[in-house]
PDB file of N, CA and C in Angstrom:
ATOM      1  N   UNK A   1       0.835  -1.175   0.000  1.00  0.00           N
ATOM      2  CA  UNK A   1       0.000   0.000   0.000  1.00  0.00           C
ATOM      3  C   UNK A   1       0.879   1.236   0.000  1.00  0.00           C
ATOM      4  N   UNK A   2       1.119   1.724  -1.156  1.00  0.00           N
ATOM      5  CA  UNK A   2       1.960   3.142  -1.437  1.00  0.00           C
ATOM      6  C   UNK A   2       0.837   4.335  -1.134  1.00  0.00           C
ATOM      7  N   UNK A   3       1.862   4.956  -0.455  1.00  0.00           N
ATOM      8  CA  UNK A   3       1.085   6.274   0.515  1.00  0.00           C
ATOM      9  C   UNK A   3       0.285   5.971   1.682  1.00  0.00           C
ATOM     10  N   UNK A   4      -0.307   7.020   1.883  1.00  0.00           N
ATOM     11  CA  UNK A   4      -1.395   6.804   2.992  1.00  0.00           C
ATOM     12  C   UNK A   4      -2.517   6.194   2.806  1.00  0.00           C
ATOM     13  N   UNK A   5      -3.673   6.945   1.356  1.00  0.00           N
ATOM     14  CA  UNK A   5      -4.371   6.124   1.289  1.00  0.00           C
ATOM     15  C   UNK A   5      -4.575   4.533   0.845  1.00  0.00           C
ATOM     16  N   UNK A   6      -5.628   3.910   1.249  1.00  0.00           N
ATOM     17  CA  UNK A   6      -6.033   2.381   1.519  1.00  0.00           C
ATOM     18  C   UNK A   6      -6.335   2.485  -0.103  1.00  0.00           C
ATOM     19  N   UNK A   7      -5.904   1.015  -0.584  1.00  0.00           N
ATOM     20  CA  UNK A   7      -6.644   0.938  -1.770  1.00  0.00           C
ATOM     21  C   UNK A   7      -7.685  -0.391  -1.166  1.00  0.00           C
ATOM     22  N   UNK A   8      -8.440  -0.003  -2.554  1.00  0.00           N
ATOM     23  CA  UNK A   8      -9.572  -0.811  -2.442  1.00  0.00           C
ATOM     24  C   UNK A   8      -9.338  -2.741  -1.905  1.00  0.00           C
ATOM     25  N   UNK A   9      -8.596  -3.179  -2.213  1.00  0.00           N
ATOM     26  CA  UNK A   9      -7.929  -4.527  -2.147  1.00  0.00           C
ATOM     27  C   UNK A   9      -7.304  -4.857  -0.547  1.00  0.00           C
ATOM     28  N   UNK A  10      -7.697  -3.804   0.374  1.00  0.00           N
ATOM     29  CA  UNK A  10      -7.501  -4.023   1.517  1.00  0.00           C
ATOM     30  C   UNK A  10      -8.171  -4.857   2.318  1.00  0.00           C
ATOM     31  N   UNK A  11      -7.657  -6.346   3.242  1.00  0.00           N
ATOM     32  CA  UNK A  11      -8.446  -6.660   3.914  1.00  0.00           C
ATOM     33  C   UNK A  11      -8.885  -6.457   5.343  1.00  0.00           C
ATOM     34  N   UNK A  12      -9.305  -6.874   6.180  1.00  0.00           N
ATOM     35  CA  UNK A  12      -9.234  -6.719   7.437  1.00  0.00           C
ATOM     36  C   UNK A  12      -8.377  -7.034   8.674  1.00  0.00           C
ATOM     37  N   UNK A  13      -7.430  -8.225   7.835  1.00  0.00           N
ATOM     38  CA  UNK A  13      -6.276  -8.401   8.556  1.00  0.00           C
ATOM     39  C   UNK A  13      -5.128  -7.737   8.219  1.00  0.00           C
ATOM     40  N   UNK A  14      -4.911  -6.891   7.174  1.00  0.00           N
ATOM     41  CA  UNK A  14      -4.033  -6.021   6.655  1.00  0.00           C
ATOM     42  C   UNK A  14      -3.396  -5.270   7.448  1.00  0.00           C
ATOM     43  N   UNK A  15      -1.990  -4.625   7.402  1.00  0.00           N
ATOM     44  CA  UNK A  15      -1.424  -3.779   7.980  1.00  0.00           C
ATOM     45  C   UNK A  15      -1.282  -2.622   7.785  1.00  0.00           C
ATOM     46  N   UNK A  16      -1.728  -1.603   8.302  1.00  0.00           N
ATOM     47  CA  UNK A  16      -1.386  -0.504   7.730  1.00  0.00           C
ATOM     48  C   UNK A  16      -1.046   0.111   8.798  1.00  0.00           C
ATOM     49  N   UNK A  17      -0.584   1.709   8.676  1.00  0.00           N
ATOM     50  CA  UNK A  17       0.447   2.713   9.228  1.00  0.00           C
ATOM     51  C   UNK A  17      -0.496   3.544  10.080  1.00  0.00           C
ATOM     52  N   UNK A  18       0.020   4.140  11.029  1.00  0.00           N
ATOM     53  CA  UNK A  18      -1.160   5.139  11.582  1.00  0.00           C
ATOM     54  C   UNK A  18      -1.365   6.052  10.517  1.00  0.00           C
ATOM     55  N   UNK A  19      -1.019   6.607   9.671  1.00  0.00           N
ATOM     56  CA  UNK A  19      -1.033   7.659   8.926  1.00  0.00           C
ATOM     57  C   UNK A  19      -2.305   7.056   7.950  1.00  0.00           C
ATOM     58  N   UNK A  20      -2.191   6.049   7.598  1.00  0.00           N
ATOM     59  CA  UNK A  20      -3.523   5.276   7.279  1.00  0.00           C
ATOM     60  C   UNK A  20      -4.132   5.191   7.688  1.00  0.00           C
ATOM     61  N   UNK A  21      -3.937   4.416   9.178  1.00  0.00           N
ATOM     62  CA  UNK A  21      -5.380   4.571   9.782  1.00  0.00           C
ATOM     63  C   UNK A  21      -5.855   5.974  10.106  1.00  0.00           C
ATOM     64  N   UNK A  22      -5.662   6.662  10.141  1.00  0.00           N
ATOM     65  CA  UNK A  22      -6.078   8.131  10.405  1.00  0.00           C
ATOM     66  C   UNK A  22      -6.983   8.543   9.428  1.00  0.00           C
ATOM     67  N   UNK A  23      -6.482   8.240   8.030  1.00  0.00           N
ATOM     68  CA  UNK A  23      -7.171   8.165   7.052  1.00  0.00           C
ATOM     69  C   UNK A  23      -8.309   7.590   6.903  1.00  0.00           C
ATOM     70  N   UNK A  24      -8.200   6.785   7.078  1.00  0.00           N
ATOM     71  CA  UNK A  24      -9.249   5.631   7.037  1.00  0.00           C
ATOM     72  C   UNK A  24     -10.716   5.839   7.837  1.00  0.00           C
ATOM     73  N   UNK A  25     -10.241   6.433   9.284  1.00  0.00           N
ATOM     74  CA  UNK A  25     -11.250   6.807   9.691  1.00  0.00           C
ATOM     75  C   UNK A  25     -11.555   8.176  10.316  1.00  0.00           C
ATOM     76  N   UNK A  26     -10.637   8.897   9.000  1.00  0.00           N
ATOM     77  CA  UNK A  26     -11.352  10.388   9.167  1.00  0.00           C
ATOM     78  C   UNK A  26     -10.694  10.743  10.542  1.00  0.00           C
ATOM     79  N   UNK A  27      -9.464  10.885  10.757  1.00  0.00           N
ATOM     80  CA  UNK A  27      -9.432  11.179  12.089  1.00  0.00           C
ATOM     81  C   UNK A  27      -7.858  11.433  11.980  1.00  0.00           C
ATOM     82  N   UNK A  28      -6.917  12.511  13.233  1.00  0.00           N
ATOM     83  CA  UNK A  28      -5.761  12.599  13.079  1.00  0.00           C
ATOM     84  C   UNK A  28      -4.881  11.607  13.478  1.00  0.00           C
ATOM     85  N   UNK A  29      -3.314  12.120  13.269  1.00  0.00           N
ATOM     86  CA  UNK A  29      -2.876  10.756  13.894  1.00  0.00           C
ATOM     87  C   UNK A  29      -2.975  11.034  15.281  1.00  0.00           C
ATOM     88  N   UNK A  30      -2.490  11.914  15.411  1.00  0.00           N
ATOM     89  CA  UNK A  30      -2.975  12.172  17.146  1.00  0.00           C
ATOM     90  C   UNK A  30      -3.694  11.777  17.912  1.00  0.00           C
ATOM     91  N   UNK A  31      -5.122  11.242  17.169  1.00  0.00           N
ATOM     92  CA  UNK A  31      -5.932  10.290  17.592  1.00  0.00           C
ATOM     93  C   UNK A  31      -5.900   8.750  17.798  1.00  0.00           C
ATOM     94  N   UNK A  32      -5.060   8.477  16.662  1.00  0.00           N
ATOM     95  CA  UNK A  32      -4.737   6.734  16.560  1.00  0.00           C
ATOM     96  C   UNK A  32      -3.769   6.664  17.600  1.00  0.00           C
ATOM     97  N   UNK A  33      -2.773   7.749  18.358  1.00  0.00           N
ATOM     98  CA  UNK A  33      -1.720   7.599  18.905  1.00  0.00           C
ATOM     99  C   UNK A  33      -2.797   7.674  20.398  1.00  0.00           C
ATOM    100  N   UNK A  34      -3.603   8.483  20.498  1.00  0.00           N
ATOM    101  CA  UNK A  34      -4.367   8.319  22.008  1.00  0.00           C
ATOM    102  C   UNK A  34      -5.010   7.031  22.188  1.00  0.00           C
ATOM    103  N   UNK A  35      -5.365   6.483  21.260  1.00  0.00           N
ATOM    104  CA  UNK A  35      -6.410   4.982  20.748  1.00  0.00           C
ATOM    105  C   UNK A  35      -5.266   4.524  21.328  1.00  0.00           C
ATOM    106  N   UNK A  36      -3.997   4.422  21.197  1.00  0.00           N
ATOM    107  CA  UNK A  36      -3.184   3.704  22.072  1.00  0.00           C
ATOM    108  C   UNK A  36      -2.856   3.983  23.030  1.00  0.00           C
ATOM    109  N   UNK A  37      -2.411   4.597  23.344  1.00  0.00           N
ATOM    110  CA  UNK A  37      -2.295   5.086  24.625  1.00  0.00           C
ATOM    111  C   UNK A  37      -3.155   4.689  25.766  1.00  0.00           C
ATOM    112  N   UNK A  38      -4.372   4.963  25.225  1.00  0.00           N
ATOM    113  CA  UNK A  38      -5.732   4.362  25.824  1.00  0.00           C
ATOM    114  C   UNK A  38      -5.918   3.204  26.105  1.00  0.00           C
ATOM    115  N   UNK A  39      -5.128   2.316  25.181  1.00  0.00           N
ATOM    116  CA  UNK A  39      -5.783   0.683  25.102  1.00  0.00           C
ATOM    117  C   UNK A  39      -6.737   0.488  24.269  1.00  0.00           C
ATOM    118  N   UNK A  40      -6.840   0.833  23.145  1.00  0.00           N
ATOM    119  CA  UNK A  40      -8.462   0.848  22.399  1.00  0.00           C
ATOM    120  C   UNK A  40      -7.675   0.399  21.185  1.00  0.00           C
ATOM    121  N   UNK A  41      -6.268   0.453  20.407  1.00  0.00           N
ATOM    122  CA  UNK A  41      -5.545  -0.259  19.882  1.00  0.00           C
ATOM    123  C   UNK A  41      -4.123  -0.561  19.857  1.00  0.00           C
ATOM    124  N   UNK A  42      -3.597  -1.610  19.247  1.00  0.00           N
ATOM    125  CA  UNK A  42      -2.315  -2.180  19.804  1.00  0.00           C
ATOM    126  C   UNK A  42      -1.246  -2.685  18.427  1.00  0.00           C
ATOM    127  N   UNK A  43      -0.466  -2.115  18.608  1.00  0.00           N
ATOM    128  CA  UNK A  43       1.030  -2.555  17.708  1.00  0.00           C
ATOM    129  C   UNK A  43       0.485  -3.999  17.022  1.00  0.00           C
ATOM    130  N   UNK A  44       0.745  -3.959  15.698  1.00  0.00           N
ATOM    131  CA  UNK A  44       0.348  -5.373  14.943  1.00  0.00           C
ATOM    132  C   UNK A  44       1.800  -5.620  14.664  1.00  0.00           C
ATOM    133  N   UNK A  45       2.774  -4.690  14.943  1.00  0.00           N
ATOM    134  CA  UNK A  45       4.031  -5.213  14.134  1.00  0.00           C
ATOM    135  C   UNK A  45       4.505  -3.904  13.379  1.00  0.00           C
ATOM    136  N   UNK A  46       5.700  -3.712  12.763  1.00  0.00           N
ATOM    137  CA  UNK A  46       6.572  -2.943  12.224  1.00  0.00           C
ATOM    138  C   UNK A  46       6.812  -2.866  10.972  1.00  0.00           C
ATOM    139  N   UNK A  47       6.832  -1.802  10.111  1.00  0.00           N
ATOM    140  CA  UNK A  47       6.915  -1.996   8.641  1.00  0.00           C
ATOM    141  C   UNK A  47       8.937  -1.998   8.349  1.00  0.00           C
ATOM    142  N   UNK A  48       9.567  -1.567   7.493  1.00  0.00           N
ATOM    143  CA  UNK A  48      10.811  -1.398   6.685  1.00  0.00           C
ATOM    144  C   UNK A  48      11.573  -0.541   7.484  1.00  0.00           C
ATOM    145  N   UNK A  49      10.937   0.465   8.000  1.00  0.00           N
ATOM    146  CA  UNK A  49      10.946   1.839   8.625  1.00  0.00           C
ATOM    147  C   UNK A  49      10.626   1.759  10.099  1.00  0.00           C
ATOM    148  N   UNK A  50      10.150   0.941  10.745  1.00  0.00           N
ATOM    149  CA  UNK A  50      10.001   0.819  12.090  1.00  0.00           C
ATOM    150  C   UNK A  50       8.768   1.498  12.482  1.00  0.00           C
ATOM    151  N   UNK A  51       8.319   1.737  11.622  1.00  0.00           N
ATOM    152  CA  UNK A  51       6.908   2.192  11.518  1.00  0.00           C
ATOM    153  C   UNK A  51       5.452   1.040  12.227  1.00  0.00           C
ATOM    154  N   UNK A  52       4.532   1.865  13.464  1.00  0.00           N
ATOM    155  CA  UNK A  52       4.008   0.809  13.762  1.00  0.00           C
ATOM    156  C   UNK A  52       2.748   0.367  12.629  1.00  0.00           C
ATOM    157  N   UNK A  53       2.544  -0.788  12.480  1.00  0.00           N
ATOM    158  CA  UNK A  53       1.500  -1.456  11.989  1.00  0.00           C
ATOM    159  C   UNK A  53       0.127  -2.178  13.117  1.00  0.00           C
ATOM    160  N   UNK A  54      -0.781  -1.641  12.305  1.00  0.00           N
ATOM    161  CA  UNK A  54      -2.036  -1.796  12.959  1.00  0.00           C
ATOM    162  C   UNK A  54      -2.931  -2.769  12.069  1.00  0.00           C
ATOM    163  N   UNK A  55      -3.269  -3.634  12.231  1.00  0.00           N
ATOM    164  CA  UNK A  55      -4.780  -4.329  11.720  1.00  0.00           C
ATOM    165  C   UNK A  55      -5.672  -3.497  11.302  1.00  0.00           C
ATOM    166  N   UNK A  56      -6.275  -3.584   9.989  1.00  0.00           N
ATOM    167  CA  UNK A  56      -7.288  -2.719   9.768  1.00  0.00           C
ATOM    168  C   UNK A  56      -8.570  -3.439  10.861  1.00  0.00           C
ATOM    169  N   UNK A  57      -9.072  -4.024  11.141  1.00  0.00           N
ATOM    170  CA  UNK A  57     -10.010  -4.518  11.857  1.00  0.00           C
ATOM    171  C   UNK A  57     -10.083  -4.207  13.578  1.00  0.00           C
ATOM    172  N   UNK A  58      -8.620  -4.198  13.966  1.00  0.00           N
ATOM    173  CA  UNK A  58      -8.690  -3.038  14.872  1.00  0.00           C
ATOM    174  C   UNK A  58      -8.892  -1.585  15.209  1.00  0.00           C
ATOM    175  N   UNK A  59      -8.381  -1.325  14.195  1.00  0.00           N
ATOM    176  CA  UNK A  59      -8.415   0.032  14.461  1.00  0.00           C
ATOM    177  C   UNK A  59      -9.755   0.007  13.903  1.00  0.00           C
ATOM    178  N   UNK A  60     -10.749  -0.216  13.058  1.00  0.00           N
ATOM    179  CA  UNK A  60     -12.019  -0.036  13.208  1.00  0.00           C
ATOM    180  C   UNK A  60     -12.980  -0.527  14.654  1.00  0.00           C
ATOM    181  N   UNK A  61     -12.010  -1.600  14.955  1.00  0.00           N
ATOM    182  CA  UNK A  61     -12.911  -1.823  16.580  1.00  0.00           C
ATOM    183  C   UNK A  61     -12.271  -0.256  17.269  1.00  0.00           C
ATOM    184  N   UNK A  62     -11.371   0.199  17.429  1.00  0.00           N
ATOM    185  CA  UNK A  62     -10.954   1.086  18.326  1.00  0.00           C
ATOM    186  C   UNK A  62     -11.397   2.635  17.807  1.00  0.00           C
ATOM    187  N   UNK A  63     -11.603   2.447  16.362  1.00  0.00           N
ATOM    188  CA  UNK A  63     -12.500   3.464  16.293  1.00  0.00           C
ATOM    189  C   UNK A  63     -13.983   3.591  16.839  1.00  0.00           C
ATOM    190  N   UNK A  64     -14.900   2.049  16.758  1.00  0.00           N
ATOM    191  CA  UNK A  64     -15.832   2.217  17.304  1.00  0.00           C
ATOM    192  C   UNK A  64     -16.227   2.040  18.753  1.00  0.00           C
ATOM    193  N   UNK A  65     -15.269   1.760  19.181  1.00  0.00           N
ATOM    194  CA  UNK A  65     -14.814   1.939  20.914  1.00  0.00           C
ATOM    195  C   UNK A  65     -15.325   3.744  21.395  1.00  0.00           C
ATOM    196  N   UNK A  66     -13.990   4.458  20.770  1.00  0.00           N
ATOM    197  CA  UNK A  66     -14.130   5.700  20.889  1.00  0.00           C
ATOM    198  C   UNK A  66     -15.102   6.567  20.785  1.00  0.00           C
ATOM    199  N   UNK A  67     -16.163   5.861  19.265  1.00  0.00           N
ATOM    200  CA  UNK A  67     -17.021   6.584  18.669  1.00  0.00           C
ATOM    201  C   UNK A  67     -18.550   6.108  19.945  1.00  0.00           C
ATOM    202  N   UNK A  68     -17.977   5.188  20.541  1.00  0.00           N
ATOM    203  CA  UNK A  68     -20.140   4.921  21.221  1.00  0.00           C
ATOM    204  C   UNK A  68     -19.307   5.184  22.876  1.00  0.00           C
ATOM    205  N   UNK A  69     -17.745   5.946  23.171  1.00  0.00           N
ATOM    206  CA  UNK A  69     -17.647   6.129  24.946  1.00  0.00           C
ATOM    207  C   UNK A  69     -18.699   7.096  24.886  1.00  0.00           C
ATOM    208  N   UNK A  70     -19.246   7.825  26.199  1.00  0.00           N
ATOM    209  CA  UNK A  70     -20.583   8.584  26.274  1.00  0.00           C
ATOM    210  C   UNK A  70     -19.259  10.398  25.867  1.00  0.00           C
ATOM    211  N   UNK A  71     -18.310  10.135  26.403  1.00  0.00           N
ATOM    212  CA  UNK A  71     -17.602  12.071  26.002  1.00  0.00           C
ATOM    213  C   UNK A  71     -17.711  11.861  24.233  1.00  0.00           C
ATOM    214  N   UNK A  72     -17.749  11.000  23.509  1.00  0.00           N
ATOM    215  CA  UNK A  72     -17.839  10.962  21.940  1.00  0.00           C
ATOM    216  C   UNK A  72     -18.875  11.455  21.506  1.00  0.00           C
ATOM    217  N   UNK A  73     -20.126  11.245  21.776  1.00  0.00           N
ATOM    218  CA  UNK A  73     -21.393  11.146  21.460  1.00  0.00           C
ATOM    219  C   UNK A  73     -20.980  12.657  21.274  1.00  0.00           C
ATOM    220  N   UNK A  74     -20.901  13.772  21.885  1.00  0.00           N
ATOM    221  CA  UNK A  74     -21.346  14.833  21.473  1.00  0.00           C
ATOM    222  C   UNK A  74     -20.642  15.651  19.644  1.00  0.00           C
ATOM    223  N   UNK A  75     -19.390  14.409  19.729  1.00  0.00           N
ATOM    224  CA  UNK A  75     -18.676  15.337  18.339  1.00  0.00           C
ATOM    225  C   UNK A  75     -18.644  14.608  17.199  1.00  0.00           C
ATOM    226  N   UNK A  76     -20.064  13.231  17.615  1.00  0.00           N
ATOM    227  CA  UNK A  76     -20.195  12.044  16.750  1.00  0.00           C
ATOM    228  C   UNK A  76     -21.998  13.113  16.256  1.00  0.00           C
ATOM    229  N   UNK A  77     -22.359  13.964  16.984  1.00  0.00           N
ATOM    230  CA  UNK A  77     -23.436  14.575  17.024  1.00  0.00           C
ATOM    231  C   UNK A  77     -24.229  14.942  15.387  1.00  0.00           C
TER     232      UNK A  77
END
């Protein structure tokens, strides 16, 4: 997967970059980096670059973690 964005041929066990996932779900990285921080997602592993890799299927659980806590609701509004 060259660049950030996901191409279509992505599955759910796939790896991608925070910079992707950020993408992916509309959101900064700053956010994927609190999603960890938090515990809401977790290191899948390292790309070429030492770059962390995330599961696309997580980070959609940890997006929808974030998106239904009750402080979300208001900027999910």
């Amino acid at each position: 997967m060259a660049g950030t964005a996901l191409d279509n041929t992505a599955g759910i066990e796939d790896l991608i970059t925070a910079a992707q996932a950020a993408s992916l779900c509309g959101v900064t990285i700053a956010a994927i980096t609190n999603w960890v921080a938090r515990g809401h997602l977790k290191e899948s592993g390292l790309d070429e670059r030492n770059r962390k890799l995330y599961k696309v299927i997580d980070v959609a659980k940890a997006e929808r973690a974030t998106r239904d806590h009750p402080a979300a609701r208001n900027r999910w509004a």
